[in-house]
C-alpha atoms as a PDB file:
ATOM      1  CA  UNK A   1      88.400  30.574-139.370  1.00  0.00           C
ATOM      2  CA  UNK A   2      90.302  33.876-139.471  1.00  0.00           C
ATOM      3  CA  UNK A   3      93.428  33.821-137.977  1.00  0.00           C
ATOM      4  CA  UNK A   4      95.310  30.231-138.537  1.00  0.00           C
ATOM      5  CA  UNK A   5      98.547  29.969-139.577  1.00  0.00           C
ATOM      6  CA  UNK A   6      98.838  27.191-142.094  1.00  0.00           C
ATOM      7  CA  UNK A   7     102.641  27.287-141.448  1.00  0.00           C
ATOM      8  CA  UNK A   8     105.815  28.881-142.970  1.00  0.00           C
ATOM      9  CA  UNK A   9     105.690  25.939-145.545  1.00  0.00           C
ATOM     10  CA  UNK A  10     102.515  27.383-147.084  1.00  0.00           C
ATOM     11  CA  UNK A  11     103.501  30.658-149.777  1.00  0.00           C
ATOM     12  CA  UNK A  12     100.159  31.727-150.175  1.00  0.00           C
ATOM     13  CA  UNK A  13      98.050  31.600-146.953  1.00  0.00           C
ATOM     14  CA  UNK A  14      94.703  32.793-148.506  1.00  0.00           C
ATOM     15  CA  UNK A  15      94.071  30.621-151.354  1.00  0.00           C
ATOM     16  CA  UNK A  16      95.429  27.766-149.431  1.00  0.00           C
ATOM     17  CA  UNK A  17      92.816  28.883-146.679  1.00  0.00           C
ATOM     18  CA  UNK A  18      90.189  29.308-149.349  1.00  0.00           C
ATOM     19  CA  UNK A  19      90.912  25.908-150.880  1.00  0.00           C
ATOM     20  CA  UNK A  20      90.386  24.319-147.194  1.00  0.00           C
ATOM     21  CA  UNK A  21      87.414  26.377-147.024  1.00  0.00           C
ATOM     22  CA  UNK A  22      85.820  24.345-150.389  1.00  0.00           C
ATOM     23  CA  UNK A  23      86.891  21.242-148.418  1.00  0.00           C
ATOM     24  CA  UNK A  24      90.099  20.164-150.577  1.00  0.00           C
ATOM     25  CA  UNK A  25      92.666  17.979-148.481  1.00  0.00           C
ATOM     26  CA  UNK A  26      95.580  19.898-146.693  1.00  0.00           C
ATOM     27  CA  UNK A  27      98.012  18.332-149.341  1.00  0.00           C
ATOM     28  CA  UNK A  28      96.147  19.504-151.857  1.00  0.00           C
ATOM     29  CA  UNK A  29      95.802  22.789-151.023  1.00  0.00           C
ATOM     30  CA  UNK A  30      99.437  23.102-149.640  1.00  0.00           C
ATOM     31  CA  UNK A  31     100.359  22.057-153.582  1.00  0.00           C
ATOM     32  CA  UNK A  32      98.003  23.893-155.216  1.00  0.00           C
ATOM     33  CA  UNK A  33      98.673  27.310-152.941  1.00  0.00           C
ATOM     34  CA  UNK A  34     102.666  26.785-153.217  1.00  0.00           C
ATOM     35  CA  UNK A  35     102.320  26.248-156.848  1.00  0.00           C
ATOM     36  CA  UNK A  36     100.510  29.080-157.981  1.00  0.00           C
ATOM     37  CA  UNK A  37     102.581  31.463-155.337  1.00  0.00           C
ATOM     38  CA  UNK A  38     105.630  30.207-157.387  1.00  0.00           C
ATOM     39  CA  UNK A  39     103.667  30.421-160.739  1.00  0.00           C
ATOM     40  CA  UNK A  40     101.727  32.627-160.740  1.00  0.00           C
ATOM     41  CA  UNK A  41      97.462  31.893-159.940  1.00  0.00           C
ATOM     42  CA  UNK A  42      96.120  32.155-163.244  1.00  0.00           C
ATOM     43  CA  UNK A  43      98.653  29.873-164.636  1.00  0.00           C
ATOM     44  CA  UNK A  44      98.083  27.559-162.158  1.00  0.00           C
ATOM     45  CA  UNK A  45      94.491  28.022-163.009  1.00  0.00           C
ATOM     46  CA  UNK A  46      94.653  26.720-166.228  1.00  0.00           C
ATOM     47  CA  UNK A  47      96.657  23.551-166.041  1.00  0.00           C
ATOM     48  CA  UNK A  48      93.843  21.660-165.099  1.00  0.00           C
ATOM     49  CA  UNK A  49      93.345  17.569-165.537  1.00  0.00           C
ATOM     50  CA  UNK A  50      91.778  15.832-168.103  1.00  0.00           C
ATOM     51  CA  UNK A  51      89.627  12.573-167.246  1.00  0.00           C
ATOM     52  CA  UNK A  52      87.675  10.535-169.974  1.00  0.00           C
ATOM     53  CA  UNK A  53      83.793  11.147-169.383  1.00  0.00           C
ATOM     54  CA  UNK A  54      81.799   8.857-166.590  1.00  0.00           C
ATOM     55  CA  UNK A  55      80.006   7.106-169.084  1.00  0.00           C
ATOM     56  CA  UNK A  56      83.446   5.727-170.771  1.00  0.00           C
ATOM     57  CA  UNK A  57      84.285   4.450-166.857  1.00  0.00           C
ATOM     58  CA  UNK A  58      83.782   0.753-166.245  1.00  0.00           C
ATOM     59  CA  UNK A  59      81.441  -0.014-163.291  1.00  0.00           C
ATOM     60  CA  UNK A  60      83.845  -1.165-161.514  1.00  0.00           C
ATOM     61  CA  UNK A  61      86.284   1.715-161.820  1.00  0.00           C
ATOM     62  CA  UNK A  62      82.704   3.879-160.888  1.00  0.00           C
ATOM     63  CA  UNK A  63      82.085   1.553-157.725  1.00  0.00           C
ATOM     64  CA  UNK A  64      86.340   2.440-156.932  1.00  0.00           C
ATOM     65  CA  UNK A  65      85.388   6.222-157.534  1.00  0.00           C
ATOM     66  CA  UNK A  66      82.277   6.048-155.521  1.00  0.00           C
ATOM     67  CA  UNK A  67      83.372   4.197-152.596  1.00  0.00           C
ATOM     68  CA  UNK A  68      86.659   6.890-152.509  1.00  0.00           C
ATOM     69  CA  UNK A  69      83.929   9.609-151.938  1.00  0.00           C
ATOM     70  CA  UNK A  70      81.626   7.033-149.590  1.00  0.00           C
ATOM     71  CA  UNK A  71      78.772   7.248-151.641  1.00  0.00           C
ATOM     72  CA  UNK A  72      75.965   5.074-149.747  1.00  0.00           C
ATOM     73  CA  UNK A  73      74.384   2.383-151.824  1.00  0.00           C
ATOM     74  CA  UNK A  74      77.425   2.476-154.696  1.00  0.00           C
ATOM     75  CA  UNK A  75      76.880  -1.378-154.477  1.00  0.00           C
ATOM     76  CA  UNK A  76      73.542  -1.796-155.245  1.00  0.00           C
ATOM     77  CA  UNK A  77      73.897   1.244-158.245  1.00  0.00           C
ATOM     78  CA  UNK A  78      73.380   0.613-161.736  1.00  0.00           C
ATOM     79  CA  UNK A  79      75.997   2.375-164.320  1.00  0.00           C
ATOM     80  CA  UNK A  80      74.016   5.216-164.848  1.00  0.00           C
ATOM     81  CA  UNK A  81      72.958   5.552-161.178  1.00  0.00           C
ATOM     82  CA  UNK A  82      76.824   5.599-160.425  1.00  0.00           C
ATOM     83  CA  UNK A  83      77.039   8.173-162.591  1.00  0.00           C
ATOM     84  CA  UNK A  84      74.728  10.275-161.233  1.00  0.00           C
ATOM     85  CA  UNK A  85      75.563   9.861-157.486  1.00  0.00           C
ATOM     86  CA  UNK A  86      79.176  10.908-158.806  1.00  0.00           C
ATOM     87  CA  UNK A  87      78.458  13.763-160.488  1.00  0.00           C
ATOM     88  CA  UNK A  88      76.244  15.176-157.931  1.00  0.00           C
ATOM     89  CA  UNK A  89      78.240  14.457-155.034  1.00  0.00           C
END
């Protein structure tokens, strides 16, 4: 929506707005968008996470993951169904 203000605590106002527009989290953007207006975008844009792969995941850990992101039916989901639902979500 063209036009908000995120606030004066927000340094860069369009990629936080574009980050809100993918659906990330207000804190997340706010971090991310404050972050890369102190350091710079494509440095930001590299840090990146790493995660060990789904399939190294315990189902329980998947069924903690899944139920985070309210997949429907995580209960009744295999490992590799988990798996699937998460990556796809």
């Amino acid at each position: 929506m063209p036009g908000r203000d995120p606030g004066p605590s927000i340094k860069d106002d369009e990629l936080y707005e574009k980050l809100r527009d993918e659906g990330n989290s207000k804190e997340k953007a706010a971090r991310i968008a404050n972050a890369a207006a102190n350091r710079g975008r494509s440095d930001v844009g590299q840090e990146g996470g790493s995660s060990p792969a789904y399939e190294d995941w315990t189902v329980d850990e998947l069924r903690e993951r899944a139920a985070e992101l309210d997949v429907e039916g995580r209960s009744d989901m295999r490992k590799d169904e988990l798996v699937e639902a998460l990556r796809s979500h």
